[in-house]
PDB file of N, CA and C in Angstrom:
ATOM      1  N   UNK A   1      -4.359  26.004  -2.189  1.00  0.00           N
ATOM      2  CA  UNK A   1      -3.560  25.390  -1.136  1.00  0.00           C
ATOM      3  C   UNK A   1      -2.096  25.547  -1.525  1.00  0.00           C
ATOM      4  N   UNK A   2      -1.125  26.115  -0.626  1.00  0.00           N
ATOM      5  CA  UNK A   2       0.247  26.010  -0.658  1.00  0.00           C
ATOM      6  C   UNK A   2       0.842  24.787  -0.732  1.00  0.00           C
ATOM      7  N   UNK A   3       2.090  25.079  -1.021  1.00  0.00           N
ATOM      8  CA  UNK A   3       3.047  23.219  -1.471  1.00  0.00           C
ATOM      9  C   UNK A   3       3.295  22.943   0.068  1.00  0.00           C
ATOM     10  N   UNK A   4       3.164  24.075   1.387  1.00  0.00           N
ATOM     11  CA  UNK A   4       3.868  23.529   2.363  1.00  0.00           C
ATOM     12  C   UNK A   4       2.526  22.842   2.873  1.00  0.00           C
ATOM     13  N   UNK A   5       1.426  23.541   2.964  1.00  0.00           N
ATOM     14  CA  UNK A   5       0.259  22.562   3.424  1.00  0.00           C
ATOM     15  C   UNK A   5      -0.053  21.975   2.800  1.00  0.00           C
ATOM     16  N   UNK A   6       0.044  21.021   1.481  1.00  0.00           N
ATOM     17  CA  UNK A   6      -0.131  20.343   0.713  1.00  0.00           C
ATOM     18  C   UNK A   6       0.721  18.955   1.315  1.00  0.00           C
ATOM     19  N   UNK A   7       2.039  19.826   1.624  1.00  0.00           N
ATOM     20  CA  UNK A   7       3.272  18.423   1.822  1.00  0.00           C
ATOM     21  C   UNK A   7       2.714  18.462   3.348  1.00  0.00           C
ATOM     22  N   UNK A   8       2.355  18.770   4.261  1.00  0.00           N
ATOM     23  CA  UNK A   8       2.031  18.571   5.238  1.00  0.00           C
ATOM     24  C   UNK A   8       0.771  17.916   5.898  1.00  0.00           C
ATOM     25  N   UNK A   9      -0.362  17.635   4.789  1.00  0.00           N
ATOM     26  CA  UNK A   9      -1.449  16.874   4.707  1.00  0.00           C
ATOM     27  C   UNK A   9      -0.608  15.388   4.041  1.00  0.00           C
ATOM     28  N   UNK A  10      -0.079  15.663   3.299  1.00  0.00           N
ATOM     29  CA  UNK A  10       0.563  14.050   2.448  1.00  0.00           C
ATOM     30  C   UNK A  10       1.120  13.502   3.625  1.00  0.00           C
ATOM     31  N   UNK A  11       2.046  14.180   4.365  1.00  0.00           N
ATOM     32  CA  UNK A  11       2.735  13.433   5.190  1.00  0.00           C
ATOM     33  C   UNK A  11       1.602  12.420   5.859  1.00  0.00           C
ATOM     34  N   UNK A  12       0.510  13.654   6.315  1.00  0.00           N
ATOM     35  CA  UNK A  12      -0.077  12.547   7.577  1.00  0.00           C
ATOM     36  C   UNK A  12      -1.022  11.432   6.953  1.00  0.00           C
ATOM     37  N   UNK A  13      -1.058  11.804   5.177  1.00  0.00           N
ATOM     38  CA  UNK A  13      -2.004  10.709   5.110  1.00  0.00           C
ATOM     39  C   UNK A  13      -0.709   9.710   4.822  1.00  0.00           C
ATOM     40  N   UNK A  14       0.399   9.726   4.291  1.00  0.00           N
ATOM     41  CA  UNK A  14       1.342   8.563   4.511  1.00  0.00           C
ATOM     42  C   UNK A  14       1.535   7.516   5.682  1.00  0.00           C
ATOM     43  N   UNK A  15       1.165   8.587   6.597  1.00  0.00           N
ATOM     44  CA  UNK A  15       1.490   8.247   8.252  1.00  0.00           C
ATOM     45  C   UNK A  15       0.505   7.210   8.538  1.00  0.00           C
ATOM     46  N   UNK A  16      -1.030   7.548   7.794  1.00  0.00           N
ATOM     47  CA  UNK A  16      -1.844   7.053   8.590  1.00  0.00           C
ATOM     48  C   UNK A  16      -2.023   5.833   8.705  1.00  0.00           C
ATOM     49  N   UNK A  17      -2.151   4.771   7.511  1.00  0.00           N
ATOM     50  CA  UNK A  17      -1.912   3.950   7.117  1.00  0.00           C
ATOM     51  C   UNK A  17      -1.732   2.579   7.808  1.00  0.00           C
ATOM     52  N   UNK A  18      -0.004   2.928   8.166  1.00  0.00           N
ATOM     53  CA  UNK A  18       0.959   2.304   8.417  1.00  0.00           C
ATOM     54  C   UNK A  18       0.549   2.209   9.984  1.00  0.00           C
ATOM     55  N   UNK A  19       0.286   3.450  10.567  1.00  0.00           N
ATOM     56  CA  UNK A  19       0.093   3.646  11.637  1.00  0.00           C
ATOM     57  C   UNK A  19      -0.895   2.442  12.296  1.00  0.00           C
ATOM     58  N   UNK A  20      -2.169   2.797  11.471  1.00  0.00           N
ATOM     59  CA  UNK A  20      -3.397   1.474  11.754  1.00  0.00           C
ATOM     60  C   UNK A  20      -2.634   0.004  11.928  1.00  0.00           C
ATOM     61  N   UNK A  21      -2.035  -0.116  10.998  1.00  0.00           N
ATOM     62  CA  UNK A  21      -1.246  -1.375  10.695  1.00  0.00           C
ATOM     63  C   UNK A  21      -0.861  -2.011  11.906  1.00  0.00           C
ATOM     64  N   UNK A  22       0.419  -1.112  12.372  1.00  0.00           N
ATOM     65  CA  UNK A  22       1.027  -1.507  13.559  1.00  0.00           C
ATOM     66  C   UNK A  22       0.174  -1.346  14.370  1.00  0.00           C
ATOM     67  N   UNK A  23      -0.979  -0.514  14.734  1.00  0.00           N
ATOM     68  CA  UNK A  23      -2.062  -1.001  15.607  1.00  0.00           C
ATOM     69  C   UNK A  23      -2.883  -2.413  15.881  1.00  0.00           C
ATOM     70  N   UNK A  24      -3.143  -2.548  14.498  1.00  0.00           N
ATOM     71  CA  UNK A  24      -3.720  -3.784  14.464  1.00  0.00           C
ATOM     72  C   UNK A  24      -2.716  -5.220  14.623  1.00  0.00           C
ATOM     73  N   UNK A  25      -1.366  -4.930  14.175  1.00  0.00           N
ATOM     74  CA  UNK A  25      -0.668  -5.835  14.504  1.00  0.00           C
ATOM     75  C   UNK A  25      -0.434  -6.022  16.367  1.00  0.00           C
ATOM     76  N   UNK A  26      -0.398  -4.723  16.353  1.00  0.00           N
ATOM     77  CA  UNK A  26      -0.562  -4.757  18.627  1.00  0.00           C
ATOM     78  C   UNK A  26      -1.092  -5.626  18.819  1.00  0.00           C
ATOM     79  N   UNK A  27      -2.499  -5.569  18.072  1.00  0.00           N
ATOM     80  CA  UNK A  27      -3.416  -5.916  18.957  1.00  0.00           C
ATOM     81  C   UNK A  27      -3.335  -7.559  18.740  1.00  0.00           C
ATOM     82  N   UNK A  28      -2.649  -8.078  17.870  1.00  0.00           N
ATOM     83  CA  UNK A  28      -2.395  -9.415  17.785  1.00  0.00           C
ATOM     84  C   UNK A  28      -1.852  -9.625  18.059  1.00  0.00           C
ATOM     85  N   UNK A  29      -0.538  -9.026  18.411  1.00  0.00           N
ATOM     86  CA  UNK A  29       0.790  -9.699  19.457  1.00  0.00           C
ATOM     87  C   UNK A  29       0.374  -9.704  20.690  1.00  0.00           C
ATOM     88  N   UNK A  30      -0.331  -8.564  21.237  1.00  0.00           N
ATOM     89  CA  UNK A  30      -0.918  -8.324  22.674  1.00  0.00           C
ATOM     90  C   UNK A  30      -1.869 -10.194  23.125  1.00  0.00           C
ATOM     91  N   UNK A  31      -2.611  -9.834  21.802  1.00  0.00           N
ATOM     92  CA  UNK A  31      -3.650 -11.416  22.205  1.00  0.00           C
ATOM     93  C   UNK A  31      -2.837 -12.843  22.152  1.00  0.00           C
ATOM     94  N   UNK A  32      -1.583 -13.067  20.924  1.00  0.00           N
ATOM     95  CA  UNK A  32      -0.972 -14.023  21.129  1.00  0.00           C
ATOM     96  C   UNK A  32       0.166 -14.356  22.661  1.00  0.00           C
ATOM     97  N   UNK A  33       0.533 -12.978  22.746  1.00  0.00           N
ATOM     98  CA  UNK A  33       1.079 -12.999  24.473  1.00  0.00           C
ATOM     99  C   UNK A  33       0.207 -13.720  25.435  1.00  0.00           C
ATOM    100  N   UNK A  34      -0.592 -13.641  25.359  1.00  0.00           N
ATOM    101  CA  UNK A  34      -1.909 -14.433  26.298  1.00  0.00           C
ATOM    102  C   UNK A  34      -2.415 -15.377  26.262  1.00  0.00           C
ATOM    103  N   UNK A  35      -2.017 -16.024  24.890  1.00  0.00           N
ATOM    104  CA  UNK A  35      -2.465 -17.319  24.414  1.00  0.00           C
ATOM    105  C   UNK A  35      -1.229 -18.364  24.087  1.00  0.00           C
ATOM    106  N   UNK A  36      -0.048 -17.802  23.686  1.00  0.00           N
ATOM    107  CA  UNK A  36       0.774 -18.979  23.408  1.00  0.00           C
ATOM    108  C   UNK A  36       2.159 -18.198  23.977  1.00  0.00           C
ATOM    109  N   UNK A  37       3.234 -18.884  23.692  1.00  0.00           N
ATOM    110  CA  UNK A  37       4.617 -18.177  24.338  1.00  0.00           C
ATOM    111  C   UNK A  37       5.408 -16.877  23.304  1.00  0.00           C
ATOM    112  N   UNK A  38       5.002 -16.829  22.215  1.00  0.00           N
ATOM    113  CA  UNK A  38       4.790 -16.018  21.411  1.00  0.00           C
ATOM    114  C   UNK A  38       4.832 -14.120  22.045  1.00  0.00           C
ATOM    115  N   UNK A  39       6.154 -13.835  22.214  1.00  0.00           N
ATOM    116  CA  UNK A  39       5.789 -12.377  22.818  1.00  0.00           C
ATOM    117  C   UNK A  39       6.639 -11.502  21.957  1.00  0.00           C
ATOM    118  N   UNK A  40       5.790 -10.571  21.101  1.00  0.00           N
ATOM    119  CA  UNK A  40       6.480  -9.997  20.425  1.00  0.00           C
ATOM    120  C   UNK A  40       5.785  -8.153  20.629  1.00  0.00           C
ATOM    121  N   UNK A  41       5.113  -8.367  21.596  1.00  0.00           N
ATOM    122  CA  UNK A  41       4.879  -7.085  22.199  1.00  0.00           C
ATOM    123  C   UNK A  41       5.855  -5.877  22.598  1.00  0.00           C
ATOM    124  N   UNK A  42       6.766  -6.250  22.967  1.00  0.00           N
ATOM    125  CA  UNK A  42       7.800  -4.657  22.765  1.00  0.00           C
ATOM    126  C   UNK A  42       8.307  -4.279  21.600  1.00  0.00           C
ATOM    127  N   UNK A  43       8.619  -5.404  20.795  1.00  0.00           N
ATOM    128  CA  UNK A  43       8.808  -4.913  19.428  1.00  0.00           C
ATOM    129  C   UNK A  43       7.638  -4.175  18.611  1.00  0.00           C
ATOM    130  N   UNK A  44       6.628  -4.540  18.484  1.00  0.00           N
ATOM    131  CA  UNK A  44       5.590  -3.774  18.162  1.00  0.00           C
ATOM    132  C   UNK A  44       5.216  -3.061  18.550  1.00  0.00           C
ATOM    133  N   UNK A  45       5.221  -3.099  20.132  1.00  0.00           N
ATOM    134  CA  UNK A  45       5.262  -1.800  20.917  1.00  0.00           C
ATOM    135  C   UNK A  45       5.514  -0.330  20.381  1.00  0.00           C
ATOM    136  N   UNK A  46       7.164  -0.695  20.324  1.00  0.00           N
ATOM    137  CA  UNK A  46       8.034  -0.005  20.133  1.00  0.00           C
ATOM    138  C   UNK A  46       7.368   0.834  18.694  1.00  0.00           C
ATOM    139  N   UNK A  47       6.977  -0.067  17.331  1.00  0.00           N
ATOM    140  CA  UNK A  47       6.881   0.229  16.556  1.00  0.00           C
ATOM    141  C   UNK A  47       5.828   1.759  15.909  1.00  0.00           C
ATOM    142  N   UNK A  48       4.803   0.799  16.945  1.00  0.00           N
ATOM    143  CA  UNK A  48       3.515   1.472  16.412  1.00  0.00           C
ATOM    144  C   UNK A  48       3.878   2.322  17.478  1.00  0.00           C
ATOM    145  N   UNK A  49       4.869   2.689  18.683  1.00  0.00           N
ATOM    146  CA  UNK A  49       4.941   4.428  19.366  1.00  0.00           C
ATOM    147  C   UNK A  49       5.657   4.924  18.765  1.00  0.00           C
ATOM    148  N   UNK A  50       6.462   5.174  17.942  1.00  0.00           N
ATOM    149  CA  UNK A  50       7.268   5.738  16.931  1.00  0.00           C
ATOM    150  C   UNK A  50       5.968   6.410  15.632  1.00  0.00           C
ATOM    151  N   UNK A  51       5.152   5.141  15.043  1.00  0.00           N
ATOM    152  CA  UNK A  51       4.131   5.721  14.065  1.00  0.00           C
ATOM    153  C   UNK A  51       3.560   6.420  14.734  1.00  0.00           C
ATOM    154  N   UNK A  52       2.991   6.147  15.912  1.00  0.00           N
ATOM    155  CA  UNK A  52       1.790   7.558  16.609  1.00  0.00           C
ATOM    156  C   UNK A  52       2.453   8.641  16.984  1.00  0.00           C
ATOM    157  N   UNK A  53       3.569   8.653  17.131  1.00  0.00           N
ATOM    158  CA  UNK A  53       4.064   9.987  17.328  1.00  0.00           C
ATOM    159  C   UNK A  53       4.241  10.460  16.402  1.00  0.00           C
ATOM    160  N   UNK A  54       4.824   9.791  14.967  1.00  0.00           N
ATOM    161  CA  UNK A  54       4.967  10.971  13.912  1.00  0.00           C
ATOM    162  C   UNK A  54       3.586  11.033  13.526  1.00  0.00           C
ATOM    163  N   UNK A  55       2.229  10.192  13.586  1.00  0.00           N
ATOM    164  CA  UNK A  55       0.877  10.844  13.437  1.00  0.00           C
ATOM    165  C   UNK A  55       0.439  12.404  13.842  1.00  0.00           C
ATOM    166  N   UNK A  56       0.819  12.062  15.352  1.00  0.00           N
ATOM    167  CA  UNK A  56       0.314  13.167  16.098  1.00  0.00           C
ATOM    168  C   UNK A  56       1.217  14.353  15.330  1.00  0.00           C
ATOM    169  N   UNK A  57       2.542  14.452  15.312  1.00  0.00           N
ATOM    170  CA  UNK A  57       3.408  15.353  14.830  1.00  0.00           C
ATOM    171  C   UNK A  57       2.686  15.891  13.493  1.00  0.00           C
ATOM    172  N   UNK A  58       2.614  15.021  12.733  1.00  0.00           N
ATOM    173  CA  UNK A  58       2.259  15.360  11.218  1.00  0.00           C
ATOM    174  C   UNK A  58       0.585  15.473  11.032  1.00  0.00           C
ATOM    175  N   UNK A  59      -0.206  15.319  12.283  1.00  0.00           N
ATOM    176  CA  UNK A  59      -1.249  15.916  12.426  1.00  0.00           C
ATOM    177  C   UNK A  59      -1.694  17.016  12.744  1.00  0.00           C
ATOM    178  N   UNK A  60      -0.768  17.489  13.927  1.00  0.00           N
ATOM    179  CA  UNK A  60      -0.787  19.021  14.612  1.00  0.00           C
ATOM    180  C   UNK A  60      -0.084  19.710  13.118  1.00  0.00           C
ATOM    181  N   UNK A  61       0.783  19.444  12.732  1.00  0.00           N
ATOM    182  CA  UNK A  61       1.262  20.382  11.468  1.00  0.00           C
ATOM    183  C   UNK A  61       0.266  20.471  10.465  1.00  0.00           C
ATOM    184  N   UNK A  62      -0.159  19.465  10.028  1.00  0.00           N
ATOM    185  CA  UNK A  62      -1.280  19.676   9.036  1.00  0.00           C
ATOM    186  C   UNK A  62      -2.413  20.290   9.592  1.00  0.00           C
ATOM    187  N   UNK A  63      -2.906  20.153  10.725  1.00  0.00           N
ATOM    188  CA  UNK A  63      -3.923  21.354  11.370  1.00  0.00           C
ATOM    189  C   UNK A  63      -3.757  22.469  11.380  1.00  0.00           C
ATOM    190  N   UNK A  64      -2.620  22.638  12.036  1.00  0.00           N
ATOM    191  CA  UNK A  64      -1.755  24.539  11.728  1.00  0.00           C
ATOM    192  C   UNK A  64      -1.904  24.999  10.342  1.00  0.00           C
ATOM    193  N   UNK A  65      -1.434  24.459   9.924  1.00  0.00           N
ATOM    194  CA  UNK A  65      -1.159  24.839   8.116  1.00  0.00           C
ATOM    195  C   UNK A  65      -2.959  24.673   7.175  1.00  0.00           C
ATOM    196  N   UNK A  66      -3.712  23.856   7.449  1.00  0.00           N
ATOM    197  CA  UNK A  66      -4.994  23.314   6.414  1.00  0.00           C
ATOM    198  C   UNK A  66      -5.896  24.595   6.945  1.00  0.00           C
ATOM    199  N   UNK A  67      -5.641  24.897   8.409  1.00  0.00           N
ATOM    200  CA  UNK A  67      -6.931  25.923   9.085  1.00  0.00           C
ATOM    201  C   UNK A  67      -7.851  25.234   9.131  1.00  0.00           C
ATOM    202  N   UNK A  68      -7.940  24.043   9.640  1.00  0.00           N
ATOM    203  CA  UNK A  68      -9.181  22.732   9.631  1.00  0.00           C
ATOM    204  C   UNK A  68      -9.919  23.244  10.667  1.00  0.00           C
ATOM    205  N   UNK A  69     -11.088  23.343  10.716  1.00  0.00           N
ATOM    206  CA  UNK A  69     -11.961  23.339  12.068  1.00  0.00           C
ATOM    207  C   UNK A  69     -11.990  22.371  13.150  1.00  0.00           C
ATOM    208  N   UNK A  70     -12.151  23.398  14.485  1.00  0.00           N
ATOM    209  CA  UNK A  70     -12.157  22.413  15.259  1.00  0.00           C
ATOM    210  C   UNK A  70     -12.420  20.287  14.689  1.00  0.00           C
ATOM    211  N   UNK A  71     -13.905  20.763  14.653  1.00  0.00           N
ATOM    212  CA  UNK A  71     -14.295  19.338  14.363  1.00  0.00           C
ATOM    213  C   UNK A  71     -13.409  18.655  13.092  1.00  0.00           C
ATOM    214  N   UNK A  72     -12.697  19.293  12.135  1.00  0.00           N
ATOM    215  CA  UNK A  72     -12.295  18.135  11.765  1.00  0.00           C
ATOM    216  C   UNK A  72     -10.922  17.857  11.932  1.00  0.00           C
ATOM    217  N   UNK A  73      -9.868  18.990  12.886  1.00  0.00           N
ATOM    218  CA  UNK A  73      -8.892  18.147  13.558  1.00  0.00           C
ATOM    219  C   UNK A  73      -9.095  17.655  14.318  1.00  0.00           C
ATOM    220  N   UNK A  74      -9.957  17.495  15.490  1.00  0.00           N
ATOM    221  CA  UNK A  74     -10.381  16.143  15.997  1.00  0.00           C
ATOM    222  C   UNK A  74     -10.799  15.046  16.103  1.00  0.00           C
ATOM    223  N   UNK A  75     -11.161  14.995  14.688  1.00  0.00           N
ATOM    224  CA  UNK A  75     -12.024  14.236  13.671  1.00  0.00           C
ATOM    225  C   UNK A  75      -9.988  13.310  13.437  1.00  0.00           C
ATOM    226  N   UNK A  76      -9.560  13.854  12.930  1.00  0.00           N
ATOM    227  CA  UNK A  76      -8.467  13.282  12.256  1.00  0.00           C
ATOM    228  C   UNK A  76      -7.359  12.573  13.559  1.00  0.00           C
ATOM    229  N   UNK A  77      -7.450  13.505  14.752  1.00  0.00           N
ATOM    230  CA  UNK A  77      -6.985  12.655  15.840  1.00  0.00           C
ATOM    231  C   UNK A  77      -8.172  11.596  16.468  1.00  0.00           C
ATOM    232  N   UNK A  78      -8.945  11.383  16.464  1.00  0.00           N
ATOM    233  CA  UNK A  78      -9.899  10.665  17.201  1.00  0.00           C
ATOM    234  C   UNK A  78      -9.759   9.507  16.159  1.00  0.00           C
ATOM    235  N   UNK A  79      -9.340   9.301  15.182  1.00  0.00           N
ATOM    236  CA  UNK A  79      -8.975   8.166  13.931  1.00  0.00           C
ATOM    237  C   UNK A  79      -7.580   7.575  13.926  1.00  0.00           C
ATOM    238  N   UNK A  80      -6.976   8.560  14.591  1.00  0.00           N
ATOM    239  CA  UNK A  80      -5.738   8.032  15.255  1.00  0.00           C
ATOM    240  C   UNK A  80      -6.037   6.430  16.448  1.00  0.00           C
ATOM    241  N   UNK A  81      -6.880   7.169  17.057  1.00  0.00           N
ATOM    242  CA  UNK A  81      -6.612   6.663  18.622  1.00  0.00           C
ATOM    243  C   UNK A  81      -7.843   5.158  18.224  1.00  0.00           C
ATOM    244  N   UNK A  82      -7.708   4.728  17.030  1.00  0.00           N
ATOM    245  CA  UNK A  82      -9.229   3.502  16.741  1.00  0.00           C
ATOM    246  C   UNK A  82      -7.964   2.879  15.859  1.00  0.00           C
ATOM    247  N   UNK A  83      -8.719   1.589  16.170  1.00  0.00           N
ATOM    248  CA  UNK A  83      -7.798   0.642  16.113  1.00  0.00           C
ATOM    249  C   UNK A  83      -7.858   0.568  14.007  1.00  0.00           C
ATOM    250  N   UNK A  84      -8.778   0.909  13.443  1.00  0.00           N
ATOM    251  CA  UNK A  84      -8.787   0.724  11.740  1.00  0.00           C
ATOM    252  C   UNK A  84      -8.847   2.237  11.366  1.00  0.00           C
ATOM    253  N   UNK A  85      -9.178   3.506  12.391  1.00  0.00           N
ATOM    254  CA  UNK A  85      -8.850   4.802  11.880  1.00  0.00           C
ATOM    255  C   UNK A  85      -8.270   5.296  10.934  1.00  0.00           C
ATOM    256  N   UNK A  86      -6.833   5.011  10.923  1.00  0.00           N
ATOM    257  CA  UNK A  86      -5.910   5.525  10.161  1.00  0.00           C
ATOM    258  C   UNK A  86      -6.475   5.103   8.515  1.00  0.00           C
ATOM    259  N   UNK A  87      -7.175   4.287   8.526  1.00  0.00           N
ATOM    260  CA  UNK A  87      -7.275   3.697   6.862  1.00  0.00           C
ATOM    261  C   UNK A  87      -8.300   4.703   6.620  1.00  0.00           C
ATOM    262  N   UNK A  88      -9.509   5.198   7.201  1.00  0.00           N
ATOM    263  CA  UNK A  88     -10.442   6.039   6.711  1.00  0.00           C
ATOM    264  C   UNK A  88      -9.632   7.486   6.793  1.00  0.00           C
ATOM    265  N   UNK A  89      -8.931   7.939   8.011  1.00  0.00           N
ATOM    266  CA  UNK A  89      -8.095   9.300   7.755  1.00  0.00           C
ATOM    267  C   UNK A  89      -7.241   9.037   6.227  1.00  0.00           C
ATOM    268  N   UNK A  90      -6.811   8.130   5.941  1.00  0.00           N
ATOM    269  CA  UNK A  90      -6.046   8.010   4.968  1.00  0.00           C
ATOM    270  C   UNK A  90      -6.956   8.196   3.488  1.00  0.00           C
ATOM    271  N   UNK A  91      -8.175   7.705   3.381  1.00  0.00           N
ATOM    272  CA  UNK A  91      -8.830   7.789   2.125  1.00  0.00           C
ATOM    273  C   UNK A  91      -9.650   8.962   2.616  1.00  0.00           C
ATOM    274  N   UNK A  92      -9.744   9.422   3.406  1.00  0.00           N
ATOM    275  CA  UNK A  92     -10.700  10.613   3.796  1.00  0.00           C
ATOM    276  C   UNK A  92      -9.638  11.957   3.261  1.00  0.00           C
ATOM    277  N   UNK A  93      -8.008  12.124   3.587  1.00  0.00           N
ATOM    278  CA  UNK A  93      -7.403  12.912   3.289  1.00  0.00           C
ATOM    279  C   UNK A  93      -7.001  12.808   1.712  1.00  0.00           C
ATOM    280  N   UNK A  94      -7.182  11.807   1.034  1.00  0.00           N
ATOM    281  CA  UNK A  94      -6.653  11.686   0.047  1.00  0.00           C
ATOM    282  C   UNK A  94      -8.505  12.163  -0.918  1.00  0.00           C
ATOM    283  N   UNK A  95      -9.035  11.821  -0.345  1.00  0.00           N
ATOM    284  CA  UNK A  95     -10.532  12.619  -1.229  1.00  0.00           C
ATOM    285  C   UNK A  95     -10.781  13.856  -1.334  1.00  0.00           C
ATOM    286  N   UNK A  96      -9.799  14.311   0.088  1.00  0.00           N
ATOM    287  CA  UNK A  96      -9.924  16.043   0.173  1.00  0.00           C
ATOM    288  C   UNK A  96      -8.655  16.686  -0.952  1.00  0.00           C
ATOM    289  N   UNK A  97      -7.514  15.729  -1.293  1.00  0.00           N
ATOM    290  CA  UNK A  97      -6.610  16.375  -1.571  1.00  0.00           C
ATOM    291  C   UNK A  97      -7.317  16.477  -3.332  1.00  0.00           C
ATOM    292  N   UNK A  98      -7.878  15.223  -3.621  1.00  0.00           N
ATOM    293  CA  UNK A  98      -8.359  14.970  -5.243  1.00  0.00           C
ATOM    294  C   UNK A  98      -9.416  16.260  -5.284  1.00  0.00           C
ATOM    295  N   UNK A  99      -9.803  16.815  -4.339  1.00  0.00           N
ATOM    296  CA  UNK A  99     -11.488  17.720  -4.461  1.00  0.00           C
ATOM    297  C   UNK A  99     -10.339  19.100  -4.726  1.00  0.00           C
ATOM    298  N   UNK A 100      -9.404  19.045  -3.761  1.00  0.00           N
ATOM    299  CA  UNK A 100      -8.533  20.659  -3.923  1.00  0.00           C
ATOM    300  C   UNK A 100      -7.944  20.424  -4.990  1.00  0.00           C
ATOM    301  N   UNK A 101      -7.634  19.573  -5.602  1.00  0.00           N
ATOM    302  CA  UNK A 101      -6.388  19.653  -6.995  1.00  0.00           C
ATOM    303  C   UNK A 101      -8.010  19.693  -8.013  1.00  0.00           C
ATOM    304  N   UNK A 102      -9.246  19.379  -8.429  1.00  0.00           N
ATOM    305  CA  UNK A 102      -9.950  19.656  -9.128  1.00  0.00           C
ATOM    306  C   UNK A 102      -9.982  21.378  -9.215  1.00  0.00           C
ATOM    307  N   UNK A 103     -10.596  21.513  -8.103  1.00  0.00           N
ATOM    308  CA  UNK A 103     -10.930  22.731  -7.570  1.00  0.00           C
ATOM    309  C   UNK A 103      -9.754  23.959  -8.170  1.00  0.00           C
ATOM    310  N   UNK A 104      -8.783  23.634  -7.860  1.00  0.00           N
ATOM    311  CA  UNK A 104      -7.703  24.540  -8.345  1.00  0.00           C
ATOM    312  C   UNK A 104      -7.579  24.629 -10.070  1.00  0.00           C
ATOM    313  N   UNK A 105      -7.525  23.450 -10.285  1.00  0.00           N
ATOM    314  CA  UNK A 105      -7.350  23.528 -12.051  1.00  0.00           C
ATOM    315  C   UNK A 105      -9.135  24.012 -12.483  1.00  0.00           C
ATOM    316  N   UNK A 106     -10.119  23.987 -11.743  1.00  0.00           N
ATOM    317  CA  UNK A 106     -10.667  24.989 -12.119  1.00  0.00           C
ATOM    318  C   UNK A 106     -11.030  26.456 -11.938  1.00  0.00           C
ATOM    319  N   UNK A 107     -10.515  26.623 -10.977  1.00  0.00           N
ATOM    320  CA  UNK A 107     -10.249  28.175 -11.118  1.00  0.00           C
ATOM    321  C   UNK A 107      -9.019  28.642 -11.921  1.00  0.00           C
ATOM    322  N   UNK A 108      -8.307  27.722 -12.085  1.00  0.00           N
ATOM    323  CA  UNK A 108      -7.244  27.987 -13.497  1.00  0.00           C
ATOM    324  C   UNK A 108      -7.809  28.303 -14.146  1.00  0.00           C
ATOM    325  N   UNK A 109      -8.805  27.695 -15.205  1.00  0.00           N
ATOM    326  CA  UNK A 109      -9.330  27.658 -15.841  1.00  0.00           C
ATOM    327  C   UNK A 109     -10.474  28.754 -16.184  1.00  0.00           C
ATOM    328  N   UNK A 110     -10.264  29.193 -14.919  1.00  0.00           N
ATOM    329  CA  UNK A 110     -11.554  30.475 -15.089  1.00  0.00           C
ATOM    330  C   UNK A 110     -13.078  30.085 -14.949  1.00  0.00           C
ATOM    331  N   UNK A 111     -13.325  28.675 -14.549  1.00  0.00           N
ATOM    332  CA  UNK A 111     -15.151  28.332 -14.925  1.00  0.00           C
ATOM    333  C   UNK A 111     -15.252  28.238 -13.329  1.00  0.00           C
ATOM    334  N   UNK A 112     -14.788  28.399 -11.903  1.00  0.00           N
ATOM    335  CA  UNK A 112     -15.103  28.840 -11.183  1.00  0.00           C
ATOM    336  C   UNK A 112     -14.533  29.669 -10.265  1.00  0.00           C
ATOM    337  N   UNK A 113     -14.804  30.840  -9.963  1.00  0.00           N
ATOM    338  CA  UNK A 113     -14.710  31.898  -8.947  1.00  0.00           C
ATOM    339  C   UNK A 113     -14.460  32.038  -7.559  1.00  0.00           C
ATOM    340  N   UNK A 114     -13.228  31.644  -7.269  1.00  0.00           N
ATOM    341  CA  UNK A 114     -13.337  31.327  -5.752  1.00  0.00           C
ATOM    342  C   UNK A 114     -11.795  31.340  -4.980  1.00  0.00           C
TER     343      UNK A 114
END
């Protein structure tokens, strides 16, 4: 794997995270709007459309660049769009990145061929 698709998978698992976060925080400002005088819905609004856009951004780039198959860039946007997604894209990308950094220091190493 190259440093640019390398830095371009990190980004989105940075992204993802945070992203869930402010989702899940929506979804509690959305419910306290409805329940008490408590409205802090455009601010969060605001927040978590700023994170999904640099998701999507730093998702389409990391798709371009990884050569992911269909199914698993859709796999990685469809984790976007769920309200706890981003935490499994996030440990899901970070298991792929630990399997390629093994993988590489062993073909350094010469004990596998590939």
């Amino acid at each position: 794997m190259d440093i640019k698709t390398a830095t371009a998978i990190r980004r989105l698992r940075l992204v993802s995270a945070p992203e869930a976060v402010s989702f899940l925080i929506l979804l509690l400002c959305s419910v306290l709007k409805r329940t008490t005088d408590f409205n802090a819905v455009p601010v969060m609004g605001a927040v978590h459309g700023v994170l999904f856009i640099l998701y999507v951004i730093f998702w389409a780039d990391a798709w371009n660049r990884a050569k992911w198959s269909l199914g698993t860039g859709l796999l990685y946007f469809v984790l976007s769009v769920l309200p706890t997604g981003g935490f499994f894209a996030e440990r899901k990308l970070k298991r792929a990145a630990e399997d390629e950094i093994i993988a590489a220091r062993a073909r350094q190493e010469g004990t596998v061929k590939a």
